[in-house]
C-alpha atoms as a PDB file:
ATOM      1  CA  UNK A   1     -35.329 -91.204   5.009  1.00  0.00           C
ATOM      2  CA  UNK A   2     -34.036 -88.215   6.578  1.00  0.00           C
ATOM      3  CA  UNK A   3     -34.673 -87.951  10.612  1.00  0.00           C
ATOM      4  CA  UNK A   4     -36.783 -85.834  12.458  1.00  0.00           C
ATOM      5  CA  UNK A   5     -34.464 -84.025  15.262  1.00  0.00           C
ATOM      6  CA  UNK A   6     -35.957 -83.583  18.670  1.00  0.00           C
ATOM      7  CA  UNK A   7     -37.006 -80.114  19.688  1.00  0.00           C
ATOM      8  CA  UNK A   8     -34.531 -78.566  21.868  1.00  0.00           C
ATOM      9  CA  UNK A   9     -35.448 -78.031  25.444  1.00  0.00           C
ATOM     10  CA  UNK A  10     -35.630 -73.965  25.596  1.00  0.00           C
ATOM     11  CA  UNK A  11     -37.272 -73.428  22.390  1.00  0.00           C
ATOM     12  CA  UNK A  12     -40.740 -72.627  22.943  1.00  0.00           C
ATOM     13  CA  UNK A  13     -39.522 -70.924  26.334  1.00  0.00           C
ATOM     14  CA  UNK A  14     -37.265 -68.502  24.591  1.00  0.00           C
ATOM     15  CA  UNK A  15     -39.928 -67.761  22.005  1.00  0.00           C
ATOM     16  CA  UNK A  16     -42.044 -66.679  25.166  1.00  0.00           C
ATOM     17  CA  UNK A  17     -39.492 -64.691  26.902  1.00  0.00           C
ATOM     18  CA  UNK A  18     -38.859 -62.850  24.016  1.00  0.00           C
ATOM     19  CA  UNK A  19     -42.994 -61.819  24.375  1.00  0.00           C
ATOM     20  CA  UNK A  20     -42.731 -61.116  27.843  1.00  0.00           C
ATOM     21  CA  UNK A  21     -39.891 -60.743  30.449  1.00  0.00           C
ATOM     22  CA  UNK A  22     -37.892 -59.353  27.465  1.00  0.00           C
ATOM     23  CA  UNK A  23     -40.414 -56.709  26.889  1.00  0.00           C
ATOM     24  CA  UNK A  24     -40.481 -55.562  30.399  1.00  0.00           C
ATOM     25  CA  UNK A  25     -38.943 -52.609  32.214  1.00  0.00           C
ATOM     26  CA  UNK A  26     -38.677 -51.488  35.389  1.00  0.00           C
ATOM     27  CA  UNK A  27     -35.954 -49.338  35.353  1.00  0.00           C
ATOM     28  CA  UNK A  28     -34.052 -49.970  32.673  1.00  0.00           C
ATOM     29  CA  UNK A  29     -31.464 -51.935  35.078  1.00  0.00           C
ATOM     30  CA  UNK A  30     -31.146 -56.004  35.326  1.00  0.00           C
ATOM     31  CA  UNK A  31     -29.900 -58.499  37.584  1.00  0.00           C
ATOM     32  CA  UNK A  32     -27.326 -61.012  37.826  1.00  0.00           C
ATOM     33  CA  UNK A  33     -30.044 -62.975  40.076  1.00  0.00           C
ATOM     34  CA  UNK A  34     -32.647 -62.842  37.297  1.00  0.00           C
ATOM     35  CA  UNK A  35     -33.302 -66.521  36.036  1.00  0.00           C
ATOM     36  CA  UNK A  36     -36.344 -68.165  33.692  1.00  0.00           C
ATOM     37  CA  UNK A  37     -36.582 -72.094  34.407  1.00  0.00           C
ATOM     38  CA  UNK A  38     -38.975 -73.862  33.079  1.00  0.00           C
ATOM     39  CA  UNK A  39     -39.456 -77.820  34.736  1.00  0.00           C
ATOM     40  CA  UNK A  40     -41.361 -80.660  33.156  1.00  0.00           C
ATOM     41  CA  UNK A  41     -40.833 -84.315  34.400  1.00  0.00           C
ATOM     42  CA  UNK A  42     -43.176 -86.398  31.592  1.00  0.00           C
ATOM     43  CA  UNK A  43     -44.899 -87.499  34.370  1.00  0.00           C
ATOM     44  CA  UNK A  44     -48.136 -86.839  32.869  1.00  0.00           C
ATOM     45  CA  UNK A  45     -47.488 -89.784  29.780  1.00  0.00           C
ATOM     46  CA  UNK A  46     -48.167 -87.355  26.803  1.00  0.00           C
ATOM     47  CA  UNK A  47     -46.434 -87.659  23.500  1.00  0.00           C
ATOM     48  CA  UNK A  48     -43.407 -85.924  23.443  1.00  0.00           C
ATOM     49  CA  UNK A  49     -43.423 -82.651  21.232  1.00  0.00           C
ATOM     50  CA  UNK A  50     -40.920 -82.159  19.031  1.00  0.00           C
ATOM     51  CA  UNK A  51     -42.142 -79.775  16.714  1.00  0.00           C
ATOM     52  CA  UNK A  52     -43.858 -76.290  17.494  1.00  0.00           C
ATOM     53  CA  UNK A  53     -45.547 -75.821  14.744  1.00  0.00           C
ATOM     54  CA  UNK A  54     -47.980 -78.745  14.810  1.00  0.00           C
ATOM     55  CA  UNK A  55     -50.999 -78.042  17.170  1.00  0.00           C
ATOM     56  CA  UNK A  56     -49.917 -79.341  20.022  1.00  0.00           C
ATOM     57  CA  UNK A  57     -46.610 -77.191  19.697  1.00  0.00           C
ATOM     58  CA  UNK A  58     -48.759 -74.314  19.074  1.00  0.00           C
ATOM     59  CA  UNK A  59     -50.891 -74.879  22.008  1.00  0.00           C
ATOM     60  CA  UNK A  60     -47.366 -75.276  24.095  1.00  0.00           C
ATOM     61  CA  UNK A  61     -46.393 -71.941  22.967  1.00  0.00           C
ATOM     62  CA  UNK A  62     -49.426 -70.480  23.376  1.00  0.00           C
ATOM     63  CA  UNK A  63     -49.666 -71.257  26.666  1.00  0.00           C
ATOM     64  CA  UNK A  64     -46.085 -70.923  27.743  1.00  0.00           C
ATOM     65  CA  UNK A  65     -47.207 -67.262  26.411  1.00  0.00           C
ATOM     66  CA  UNK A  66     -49.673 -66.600  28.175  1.00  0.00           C
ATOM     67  CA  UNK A  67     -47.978 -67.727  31.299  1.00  0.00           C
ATOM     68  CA  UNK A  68     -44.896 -65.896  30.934  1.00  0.00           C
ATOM     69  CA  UNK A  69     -46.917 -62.449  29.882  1.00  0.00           C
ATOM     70  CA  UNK A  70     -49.000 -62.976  33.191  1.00  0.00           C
ATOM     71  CA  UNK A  71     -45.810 -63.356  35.644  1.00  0.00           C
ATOM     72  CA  UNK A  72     -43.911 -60.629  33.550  1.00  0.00           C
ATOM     73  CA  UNK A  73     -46.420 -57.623  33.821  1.00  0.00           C
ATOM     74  CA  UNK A  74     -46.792 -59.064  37.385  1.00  0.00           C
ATOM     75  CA  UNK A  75     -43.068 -57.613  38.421  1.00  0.00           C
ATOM     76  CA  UNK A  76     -44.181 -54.652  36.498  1.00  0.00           C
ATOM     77  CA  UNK A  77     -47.154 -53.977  38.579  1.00  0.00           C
ATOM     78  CA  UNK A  78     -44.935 -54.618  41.452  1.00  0.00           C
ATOM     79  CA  UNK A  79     -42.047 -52.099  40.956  1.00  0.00           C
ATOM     80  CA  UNK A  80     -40.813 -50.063  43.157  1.00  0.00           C
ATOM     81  CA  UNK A  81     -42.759 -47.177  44.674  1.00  0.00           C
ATOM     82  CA  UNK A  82     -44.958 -48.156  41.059  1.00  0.00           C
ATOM     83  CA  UNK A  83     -48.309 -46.014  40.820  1.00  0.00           C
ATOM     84  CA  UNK A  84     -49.152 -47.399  37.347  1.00  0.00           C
ATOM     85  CA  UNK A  85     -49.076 -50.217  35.053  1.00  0.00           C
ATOM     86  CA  UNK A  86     -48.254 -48.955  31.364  1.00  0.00           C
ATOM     87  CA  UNK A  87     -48.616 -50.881  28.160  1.00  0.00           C
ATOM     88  CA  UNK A  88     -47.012 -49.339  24.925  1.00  0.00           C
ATOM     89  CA  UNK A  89     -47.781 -50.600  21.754  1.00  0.00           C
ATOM     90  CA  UNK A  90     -45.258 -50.004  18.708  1.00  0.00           C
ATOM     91  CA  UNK A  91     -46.519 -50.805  15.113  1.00  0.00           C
ATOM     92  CA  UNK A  92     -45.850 -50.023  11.940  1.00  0.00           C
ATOM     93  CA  UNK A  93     -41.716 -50.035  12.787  1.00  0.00           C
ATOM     94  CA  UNK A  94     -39.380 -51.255   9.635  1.00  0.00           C
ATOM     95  CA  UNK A  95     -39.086 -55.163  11.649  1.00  0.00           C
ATOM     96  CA  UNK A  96     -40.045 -56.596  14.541  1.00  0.00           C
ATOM     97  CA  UNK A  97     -36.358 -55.550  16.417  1.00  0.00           C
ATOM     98  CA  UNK A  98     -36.749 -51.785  15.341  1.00  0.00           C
ATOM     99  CA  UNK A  99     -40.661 -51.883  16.918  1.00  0.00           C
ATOM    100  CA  UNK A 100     -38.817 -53.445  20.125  1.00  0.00           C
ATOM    101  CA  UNK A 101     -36.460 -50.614  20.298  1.00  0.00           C
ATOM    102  CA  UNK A 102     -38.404 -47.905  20.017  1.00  0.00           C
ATOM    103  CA  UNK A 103     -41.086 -49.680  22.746  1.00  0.00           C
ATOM    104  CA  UNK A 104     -38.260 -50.533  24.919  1.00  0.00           C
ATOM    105  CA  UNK A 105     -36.306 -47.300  24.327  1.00  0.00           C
ATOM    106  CA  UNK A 106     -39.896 -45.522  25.696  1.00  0.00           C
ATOM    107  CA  UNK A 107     -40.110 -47.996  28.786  1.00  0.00           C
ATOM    108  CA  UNK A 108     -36.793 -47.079  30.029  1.00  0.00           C
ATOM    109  CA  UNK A 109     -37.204 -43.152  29.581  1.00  0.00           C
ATOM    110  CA  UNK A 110     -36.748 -41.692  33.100  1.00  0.00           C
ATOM    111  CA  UNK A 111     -38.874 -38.393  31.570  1.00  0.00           C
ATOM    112  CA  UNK A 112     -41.486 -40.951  30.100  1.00  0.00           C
ATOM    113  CA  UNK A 113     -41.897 -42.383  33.330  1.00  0.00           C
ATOM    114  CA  UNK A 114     -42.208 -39.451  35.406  1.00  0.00           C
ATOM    115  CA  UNK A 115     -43.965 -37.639  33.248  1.00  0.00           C
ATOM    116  CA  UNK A 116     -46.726 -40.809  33.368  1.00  0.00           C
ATOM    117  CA  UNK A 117     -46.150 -40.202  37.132  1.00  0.00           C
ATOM    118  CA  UNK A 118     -48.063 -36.980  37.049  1.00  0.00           C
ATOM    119  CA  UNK A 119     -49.869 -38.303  34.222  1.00  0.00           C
ATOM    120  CA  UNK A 120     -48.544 -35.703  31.804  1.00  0.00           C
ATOM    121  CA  UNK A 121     -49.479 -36.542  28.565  1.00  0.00           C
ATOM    122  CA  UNK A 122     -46.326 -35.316  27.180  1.00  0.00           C
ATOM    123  CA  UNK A 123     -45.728 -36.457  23.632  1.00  0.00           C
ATOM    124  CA  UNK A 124     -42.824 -34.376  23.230  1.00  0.00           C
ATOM    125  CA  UNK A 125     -40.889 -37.312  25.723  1.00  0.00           C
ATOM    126  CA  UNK A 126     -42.303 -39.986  24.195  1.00  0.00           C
ATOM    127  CA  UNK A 127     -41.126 -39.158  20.525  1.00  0.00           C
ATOM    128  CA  UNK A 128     -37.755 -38.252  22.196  1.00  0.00           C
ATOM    129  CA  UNK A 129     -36.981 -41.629  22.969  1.00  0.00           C
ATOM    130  CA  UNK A 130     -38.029 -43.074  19.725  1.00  0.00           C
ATOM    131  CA  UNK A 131     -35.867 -40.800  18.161  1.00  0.00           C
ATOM    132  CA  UNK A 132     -32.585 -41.958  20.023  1.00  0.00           C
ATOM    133  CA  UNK A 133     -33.920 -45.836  20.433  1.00  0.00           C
ATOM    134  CA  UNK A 134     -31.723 -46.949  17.331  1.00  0.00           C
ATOM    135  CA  UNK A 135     -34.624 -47.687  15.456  1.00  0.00           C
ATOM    136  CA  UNK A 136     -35.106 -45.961  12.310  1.00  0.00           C
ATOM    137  CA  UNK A 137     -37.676 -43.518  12.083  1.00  0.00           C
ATOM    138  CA  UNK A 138     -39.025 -41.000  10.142  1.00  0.00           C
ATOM    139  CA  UNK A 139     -40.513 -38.237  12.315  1.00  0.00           C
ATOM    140  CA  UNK A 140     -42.921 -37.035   9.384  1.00  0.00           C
ATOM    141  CA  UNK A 141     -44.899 -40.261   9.572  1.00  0.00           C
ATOM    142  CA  UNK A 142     -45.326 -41.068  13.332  1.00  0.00           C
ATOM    143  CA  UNK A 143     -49.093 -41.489  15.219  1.00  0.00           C
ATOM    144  CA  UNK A 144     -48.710 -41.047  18.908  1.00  0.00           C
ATOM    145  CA  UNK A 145     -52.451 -41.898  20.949  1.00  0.00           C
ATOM    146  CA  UNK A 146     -52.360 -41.758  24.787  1.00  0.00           C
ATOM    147  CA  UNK A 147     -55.303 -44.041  26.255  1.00  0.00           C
ATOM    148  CA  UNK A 148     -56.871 -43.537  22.889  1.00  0.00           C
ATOM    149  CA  UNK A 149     -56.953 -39.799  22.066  1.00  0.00           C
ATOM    150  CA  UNK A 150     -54.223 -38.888  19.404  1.00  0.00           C
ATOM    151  CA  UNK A 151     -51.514 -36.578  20.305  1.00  0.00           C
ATOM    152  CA  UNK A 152     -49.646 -36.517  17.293  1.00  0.00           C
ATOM    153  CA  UNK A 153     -50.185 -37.102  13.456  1.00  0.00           C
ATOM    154  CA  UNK A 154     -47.650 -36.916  11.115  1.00  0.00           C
ATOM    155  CA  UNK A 155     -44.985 -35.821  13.232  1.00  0.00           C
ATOM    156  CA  UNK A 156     -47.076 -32.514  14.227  1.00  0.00           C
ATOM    157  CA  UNK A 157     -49.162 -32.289  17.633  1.00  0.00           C
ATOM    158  CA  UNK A 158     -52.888 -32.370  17.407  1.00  0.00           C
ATOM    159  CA  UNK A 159     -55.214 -29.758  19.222  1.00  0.00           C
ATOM    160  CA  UNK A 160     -56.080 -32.926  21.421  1.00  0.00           C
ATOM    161  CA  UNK A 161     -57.960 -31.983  24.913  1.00  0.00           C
ATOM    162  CA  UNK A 162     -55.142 -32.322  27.473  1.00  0.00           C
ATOM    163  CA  UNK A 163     -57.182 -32.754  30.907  1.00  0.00           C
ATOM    164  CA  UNK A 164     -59.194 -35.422  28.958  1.00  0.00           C
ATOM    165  CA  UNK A 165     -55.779 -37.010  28.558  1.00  0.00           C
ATOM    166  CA  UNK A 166     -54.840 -36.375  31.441  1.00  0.00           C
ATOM    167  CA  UNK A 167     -57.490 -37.701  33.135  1.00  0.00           C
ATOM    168  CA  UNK A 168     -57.137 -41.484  30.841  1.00  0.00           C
ATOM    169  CA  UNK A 169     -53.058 -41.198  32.004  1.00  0.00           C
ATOM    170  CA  UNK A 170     -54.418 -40.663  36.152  1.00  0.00           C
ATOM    171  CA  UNK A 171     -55.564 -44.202  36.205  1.00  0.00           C
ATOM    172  CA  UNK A 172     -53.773 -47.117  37.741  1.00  0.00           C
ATOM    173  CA  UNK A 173     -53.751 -48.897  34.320  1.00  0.00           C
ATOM    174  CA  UNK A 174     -52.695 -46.774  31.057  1.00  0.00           C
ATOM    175  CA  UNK A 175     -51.559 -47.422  27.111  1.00  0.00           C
ATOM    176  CA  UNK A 176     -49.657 -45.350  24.702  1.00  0.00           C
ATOM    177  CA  UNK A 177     -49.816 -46.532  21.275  1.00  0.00           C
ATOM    178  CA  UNK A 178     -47.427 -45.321  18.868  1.00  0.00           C
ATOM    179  CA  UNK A 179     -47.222 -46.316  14.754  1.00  0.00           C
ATOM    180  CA  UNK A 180     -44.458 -45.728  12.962  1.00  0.00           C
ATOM    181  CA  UNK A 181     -45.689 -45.872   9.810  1.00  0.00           C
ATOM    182  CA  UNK A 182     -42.770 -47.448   8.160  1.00  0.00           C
ATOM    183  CA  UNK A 183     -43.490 -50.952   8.199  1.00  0.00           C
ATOM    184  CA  UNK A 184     -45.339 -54.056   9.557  1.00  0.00           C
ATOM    185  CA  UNK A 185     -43.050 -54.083  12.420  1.00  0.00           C
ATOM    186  CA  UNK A 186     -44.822 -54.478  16.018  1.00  0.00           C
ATOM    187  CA  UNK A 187     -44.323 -55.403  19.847  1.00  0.00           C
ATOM    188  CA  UNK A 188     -46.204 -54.376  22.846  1.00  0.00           C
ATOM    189  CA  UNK A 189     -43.444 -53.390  26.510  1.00  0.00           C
ATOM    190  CA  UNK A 190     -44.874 -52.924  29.550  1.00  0.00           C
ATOM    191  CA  UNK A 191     -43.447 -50.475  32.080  1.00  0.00           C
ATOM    192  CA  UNK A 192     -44.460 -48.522  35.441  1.00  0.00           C
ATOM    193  CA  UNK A 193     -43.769 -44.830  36.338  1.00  0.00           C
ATOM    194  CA  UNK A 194     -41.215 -43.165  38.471  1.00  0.00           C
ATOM    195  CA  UNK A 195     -42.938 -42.230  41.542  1.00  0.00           C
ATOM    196  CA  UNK A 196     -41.334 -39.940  45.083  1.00  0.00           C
ATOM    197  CA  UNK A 197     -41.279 -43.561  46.546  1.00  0.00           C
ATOM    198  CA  UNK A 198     -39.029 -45.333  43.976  1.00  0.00           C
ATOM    199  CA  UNK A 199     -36.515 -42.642  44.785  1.00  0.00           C
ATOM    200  CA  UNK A 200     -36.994 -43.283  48.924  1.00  0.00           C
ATOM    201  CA  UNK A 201     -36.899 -46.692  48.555  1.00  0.00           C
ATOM    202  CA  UNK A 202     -33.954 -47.020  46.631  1.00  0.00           C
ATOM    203  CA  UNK A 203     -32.271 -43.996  48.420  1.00  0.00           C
ATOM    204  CA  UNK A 204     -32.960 -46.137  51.562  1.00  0.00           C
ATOM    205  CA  UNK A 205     -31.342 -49.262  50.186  1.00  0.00           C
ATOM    206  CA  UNK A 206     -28.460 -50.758  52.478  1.00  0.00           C
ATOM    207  CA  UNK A 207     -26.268 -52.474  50.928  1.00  0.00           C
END
């Protein structure tokens, strides 16, 4: 009978990195201090898992998930000089990697994120870093919706009301949702702005 190999130890935690603290973004840079540990003694008796899929495993993940997700926008929210918590969602990319480049590729934008700073609803930025994420996209077919009003159809700008936009981006909590309309492809990053006091407190730094 063939034998049932034990899950490995930083499977279900890797899974939910990949759905959080690898979708995050600060500014773009990363330390060598930055560490995901995940403990568990047995001392609570339950049945070993050893298999994600069954619904225990799911229920593992799920949770793990959720966990992860809560302590990763958490560093978001607490960037520095940060004035607002930003959620893009990418759909409709070619795979799964592509819709994480192009989200990622947005997060990371220094004009994305200042522009969200004086809550600019500024498309033009947005599709800018698509366009030079690595993902592949096709400019013809791409939906861009800030808080919920569309910006862009098609690849062409809509005659959207700006200070309405405006107005959804001036909030302490704002989306951007972009499809790609290329494939099934999707993610969701989470990011913050650029504020004056990111620059002053990193300015300030001492070594």
């Amino acid at each position: 009978m063939p034998q049932s190999h034990p899950l490995r130890s930083d499977t279900a935690l890797r899974q939910a990195a990949d759905r959080s603290f690898h979708c995050i973004s600060i500014d773009g840079d990363t330390s060598t201090n930055d560490t995901l540990l995940v403990l568990a003694n047995g001392a609570a008796g339950n049945t070993p898992i050893d298999d994600l899929a069954t619904p225990a495993g799911q229920a593992l993940l799920d949770g793990l998930i959720a966990v992860c997700q809560y302590l990763a926008q958490a560093i978001v929210r607490d960037g520095e000089g940060a004035t607002r918590f930003v959620t893009i969602k990418v759909s409709g990319a070619v795979s799964a990697a592509d819709a994480r480049l192009a989200a990622l590729s947005i997060a990371r934008s220094s004009l994305v994120k200042t522009a969200l700073f004086g809550a600019d609803p500024n498309w033009g930025r947005v599709l800018c870093a698509i366009g030079y994420s690595g993902a592949t996209v096709d400019p013809d077919r791409v939906r861009l919706n800030f808080g919920g009003i569309p910006a862009l159809e098609n690849g062409l700008p809509l005659d959207f009301d700006e200070q309405a936009a405006h107005a959804l981006l001036d909030q302490p909590a704002v989306t951007i949702e972009v499809d790609l309309g290329l494939g099934t492809g999707t993610i969701t990053a989470w990011t913050c702005d650029f504020s004056y006091d990111y620059v002053k407190i990193n300015a300030e730094y001492r070594t």
